[in-house]
N, C-alpha and C. Protein backbone atom coordinates (compact mmCIF):
# COMPACT_ATOMS: atom_id res chain seq x y z
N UNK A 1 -4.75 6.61 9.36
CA UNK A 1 -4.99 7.36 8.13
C UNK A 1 -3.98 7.01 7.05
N UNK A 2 -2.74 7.18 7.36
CA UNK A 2 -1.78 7.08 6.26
C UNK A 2 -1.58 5.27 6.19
N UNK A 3 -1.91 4.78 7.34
CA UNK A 3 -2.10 3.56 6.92
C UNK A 3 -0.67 2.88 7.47
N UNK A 4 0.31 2.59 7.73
CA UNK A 4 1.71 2.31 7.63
C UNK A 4 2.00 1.94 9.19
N UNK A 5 2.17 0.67 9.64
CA UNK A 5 3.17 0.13 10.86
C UNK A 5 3.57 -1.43 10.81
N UNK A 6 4.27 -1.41 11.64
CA UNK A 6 4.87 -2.03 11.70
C UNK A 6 3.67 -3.43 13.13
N UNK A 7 4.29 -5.29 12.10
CA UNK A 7 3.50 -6.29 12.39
C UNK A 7 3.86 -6.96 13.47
N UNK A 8 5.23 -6.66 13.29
CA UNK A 8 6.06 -7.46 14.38
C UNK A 8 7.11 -6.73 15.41
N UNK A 9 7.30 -6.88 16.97
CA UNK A 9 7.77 -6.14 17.59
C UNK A 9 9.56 -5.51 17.05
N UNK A 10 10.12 -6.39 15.88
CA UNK A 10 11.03 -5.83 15.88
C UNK A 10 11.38 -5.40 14.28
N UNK A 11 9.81 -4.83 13.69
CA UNK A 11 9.52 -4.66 12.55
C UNK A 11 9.98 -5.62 11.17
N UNK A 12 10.06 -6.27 11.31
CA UNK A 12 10.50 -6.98 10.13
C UNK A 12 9.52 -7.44 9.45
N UNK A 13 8.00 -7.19 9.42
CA UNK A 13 6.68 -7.52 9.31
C UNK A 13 6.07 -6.34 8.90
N UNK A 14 5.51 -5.41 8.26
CA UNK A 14 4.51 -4.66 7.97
C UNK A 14 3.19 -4.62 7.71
N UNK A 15 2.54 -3.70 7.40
CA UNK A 15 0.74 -3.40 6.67
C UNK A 15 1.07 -1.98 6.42
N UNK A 16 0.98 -1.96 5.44
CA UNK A 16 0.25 -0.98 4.79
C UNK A 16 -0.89 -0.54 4.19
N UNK A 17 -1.92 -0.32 5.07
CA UNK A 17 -3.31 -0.71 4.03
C UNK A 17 -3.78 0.88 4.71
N UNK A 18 -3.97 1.63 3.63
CA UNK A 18 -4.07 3.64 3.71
C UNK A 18 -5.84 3.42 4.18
N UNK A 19 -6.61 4.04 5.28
CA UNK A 19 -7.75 4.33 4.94
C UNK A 19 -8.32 5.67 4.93
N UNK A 20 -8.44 6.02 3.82
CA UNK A 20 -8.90 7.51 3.43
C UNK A 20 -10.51 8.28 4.07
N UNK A 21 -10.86 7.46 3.86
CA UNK A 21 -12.21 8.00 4.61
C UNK A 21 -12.66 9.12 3.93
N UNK A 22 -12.42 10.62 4.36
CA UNK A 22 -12.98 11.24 3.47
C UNK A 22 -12.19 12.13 3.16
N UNK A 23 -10.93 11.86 3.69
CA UNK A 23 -9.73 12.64 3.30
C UNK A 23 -9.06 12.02 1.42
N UNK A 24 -7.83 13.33 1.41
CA UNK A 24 -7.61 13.17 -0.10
C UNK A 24 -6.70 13.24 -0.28
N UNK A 25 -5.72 13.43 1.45
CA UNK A 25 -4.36 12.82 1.23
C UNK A 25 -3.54 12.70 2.63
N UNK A 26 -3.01 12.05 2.76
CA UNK A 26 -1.97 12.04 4.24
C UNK A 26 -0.33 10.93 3.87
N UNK A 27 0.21 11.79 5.11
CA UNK A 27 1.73 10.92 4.48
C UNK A 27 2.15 10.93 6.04
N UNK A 28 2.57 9.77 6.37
CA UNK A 28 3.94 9.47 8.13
C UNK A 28 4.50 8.64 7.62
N UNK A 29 5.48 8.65 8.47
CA UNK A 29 6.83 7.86 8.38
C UNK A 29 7.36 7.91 9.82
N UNK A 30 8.31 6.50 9.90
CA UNK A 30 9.09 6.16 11.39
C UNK A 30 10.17 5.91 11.02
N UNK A 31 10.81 5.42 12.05
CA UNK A 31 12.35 4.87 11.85
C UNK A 31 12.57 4.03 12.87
N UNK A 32 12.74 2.65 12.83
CA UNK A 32 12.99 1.40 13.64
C UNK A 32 14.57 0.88 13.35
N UNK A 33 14.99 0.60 13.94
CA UNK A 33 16.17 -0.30 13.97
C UNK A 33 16.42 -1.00 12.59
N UNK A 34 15.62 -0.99 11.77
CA UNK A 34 15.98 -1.74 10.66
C UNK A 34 15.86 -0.44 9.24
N UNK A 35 15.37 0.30 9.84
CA UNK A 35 15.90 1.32 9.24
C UNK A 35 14.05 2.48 8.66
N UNK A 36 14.15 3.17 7.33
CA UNK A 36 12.88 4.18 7.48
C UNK A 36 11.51 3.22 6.97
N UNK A 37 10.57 3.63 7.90
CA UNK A 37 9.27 3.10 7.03
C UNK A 37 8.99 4.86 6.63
N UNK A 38 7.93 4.41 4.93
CA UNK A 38 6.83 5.61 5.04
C UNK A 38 5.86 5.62 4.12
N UNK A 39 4.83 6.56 4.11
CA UNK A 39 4.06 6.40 3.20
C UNK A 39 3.28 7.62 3.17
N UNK A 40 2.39 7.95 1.64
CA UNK A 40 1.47 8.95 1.54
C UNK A 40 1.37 8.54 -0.12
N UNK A 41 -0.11 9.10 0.55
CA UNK A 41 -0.91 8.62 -0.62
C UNK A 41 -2.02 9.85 -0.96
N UNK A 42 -2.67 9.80 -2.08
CA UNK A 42 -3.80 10.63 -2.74
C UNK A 42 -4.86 9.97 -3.26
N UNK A 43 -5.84 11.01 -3.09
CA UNK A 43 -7.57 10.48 -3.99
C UNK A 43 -7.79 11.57 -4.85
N UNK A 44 -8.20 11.30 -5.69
CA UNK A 44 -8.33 12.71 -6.38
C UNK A 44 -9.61 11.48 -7.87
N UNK A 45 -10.55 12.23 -8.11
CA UNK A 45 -11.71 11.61 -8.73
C UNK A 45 -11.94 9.70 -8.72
N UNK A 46 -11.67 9.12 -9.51
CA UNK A 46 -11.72 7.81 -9.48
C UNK A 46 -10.15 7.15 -9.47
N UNK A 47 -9.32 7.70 -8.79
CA UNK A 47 -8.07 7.47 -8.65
C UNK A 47 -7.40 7.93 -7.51
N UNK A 48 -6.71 5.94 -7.03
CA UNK A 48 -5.72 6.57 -5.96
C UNK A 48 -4.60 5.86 -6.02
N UNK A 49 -3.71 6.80 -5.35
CA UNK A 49 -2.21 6.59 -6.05
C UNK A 49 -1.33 6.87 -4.02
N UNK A 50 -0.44 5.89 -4.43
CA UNK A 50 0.25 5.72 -2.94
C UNK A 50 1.44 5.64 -2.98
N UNK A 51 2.44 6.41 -2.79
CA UNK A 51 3.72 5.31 -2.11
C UNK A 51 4.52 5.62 -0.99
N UNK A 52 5.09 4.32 -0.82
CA UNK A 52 5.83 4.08 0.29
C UNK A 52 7.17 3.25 -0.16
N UNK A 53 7.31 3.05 1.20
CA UNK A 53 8.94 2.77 1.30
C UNK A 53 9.20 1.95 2.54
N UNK A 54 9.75 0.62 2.60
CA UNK A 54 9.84 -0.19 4.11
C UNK A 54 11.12 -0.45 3.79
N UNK A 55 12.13 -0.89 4.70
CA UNK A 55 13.48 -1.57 4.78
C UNK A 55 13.90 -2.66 3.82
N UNK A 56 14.66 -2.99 3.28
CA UNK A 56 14.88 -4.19 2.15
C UNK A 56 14.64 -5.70 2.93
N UNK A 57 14.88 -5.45 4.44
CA UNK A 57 15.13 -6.68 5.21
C UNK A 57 13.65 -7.47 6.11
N UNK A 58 13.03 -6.42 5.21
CA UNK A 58 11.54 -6.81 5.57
C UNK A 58 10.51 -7.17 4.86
N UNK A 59 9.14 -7.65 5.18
CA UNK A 59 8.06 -8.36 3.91
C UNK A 59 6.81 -7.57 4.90
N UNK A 60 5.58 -7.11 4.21
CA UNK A 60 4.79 -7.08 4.75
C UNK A 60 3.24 -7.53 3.35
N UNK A 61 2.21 -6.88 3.82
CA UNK A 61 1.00 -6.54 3.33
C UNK A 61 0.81 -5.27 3.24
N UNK A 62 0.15 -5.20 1.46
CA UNK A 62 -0.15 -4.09 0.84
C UNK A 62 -1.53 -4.30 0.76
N UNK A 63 -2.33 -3.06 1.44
CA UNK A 63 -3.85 -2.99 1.16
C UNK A 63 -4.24 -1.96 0.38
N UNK A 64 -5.10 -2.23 -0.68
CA UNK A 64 -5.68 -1.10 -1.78
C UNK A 64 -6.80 -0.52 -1.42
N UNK A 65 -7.13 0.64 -1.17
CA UNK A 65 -8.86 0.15 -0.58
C UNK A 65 -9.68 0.52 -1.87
N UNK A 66 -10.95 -0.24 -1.26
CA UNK A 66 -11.73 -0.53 -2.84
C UNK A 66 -12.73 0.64 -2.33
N UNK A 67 -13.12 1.48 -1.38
CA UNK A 67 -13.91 2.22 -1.41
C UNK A 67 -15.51 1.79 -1.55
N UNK A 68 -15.84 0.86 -1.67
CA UNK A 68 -17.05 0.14 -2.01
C UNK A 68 -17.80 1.11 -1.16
N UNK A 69 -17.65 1.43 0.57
CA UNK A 69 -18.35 2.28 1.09
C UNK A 69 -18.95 3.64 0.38
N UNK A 70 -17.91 3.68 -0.68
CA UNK A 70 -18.34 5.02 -1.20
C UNK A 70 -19.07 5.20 -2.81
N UNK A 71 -19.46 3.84 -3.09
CA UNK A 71 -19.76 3.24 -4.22
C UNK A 71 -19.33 2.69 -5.39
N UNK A 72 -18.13 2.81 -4.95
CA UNK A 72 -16.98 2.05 -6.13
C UNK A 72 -16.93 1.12 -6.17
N UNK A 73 -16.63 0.84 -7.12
CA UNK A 73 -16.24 -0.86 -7.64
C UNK A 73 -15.11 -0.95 -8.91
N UNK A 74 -14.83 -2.27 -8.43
CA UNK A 74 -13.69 -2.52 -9.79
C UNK A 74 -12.48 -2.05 -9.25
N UNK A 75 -12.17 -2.23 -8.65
CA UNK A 75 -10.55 -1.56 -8.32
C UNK A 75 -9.58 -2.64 -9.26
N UNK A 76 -8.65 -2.09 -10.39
CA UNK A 76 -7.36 -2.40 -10.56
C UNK A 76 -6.19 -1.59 -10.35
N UNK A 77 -5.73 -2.27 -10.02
CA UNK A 77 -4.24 -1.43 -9.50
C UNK A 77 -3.18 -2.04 -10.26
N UNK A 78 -1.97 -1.53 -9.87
CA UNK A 78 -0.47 -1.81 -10.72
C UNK A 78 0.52 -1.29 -9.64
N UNK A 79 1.61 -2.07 -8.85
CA UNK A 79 2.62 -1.80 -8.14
C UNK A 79 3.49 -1.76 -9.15
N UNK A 80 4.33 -0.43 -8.69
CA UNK A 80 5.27 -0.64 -9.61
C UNK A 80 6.59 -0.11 -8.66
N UNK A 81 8.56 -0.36 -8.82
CA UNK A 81 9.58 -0.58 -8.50
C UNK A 81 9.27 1.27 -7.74
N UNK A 82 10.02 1.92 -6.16
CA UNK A 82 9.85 2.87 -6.48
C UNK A 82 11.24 3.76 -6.87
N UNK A 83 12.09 2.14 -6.78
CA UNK A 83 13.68 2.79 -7.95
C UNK A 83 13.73 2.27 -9.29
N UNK A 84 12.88 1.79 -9.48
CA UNK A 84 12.95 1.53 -11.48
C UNK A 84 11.69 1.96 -12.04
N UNK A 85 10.94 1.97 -11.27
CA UNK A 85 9.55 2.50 -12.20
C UNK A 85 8.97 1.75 -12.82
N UNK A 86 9.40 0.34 -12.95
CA UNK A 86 9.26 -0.31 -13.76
C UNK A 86 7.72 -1.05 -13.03
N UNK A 87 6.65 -1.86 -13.37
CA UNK A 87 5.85 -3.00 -13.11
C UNK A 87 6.38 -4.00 -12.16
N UNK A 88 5.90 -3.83 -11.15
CA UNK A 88 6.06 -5.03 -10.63
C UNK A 88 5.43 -6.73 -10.16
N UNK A 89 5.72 -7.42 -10.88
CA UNK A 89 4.60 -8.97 -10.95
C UNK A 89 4.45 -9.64 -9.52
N UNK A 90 2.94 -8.79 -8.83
CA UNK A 90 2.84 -9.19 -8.01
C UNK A 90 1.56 -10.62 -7.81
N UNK A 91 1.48 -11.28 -9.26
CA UNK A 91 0.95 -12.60 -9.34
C UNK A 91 1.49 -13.97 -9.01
N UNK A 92 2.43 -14.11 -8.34
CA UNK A 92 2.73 -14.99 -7.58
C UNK A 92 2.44 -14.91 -6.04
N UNK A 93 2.15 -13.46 -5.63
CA UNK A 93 2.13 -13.75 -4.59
C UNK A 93 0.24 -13.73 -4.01
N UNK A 94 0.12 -14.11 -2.63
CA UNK A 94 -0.97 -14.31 -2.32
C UNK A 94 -1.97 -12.75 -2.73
N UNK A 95 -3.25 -12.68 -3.11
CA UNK A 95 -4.47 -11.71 -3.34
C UNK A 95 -5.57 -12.18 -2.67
N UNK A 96 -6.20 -11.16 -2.11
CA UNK A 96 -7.62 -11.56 -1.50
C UNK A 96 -8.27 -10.37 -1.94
N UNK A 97 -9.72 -10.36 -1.87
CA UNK A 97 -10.59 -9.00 -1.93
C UNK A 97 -11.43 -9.37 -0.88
N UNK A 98 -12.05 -8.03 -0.36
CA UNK A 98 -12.96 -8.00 0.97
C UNK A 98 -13.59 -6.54 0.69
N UNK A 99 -14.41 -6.32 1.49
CA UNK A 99 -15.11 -5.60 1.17
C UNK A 99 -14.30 -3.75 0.93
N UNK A 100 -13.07 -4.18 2.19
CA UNK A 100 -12.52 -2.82 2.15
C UNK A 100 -11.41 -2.79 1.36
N UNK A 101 -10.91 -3.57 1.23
CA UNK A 101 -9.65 -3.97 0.41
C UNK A 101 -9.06 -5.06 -0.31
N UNK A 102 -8.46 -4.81 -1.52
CA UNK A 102 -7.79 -5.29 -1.80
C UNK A 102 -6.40 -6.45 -1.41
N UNK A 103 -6.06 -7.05 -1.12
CA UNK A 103 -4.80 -7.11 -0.20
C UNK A 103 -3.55 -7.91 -0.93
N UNK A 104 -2.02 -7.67 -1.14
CA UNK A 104 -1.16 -8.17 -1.47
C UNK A 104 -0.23 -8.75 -0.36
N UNK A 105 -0.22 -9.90 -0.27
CA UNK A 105 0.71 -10.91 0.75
C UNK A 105 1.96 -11.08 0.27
N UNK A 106 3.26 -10.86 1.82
CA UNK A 106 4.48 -11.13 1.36
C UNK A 106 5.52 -10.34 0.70
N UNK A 107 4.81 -9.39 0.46
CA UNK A 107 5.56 -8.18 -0.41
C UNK A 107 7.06 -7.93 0.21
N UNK A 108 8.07 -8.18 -0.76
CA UNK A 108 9.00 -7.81 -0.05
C UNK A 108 9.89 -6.47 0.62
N UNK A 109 10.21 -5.93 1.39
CA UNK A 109 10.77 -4.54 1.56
C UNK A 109 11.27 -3.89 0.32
N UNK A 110 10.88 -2.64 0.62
CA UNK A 110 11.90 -1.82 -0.26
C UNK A 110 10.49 -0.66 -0.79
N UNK A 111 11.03 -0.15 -1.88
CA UNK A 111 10.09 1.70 -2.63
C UNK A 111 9.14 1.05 -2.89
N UNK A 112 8.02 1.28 -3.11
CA UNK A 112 6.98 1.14 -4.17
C UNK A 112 6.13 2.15 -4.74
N UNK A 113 5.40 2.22 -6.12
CA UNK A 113 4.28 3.05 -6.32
C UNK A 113 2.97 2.47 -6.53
N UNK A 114 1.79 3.16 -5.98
CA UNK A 114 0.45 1.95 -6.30
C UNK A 114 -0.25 2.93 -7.27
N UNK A 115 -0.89 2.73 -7.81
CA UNK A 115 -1.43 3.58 -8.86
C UNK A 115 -3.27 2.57 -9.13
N UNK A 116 -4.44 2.97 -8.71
CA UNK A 116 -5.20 2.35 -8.80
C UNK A 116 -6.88 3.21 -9.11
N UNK A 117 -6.94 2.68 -9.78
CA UNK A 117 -8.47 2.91 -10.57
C UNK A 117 -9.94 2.27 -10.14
N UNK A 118 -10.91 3.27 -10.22
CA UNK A 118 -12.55 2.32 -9.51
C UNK A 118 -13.08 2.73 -10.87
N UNK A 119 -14.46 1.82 -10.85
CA UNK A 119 -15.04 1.96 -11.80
C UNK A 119 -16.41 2.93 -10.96
């Protein structure tokens, strides 16, 4: 539900990809040797908004879901710092779309906020 574990046995690997289903919000968190994962996220009309938090010493995958099951389309999103607030340019790194998600490759550890829109 909340979406959030760990890729590799000694976490240094993540996914984060939230699936909501028909819920409108959930949040977990762990703690591994490399220190806190967590996450929680919301749906609320044509908007969903997420964040989390992985170790600095780690990279994983960020999944958006596009909801298509539920008739949406168009998902844009915007990651942004979740200690500066600021935008973060995640166009260098790898993007795919699929039917359920969105997906951002490589992401490196640390806060984030997702903030994302359907048409």
């Amino acid at each position: 539900m909340a979406g959030i574990r760990p890729t590799s046995s000694n976490g240094n690997t993540w996914n984060v990809s939230p699936q909501p289903g028909n819920l409108t919000s959930a949040q977990a968190g762990f703690i591994t040797h490399l220190g806190a994962f967590s996450a929680e996220w919301t749906v609320a009309d044509n908007t969903f908004s997420l964040k989390f938090s992985t170790p600095a010493e780690s990279s994983g995958l960020l999944g958006v879901p596009t909801f298509v099951d539920q008739g949406r389309s168009g998902v844009v999103f915007k990651v942004y710092s979740g200690d500066s607030g600021e935008e973060v340019d995640i166009s260098g790194l790898t993007q795919q779309q699929d039917k359920y998600f969105t997906t951002v490759r490589d992401l490196p550890g640390g806060s984030y906020t997702v903030e994302a829109t359907y048409a």
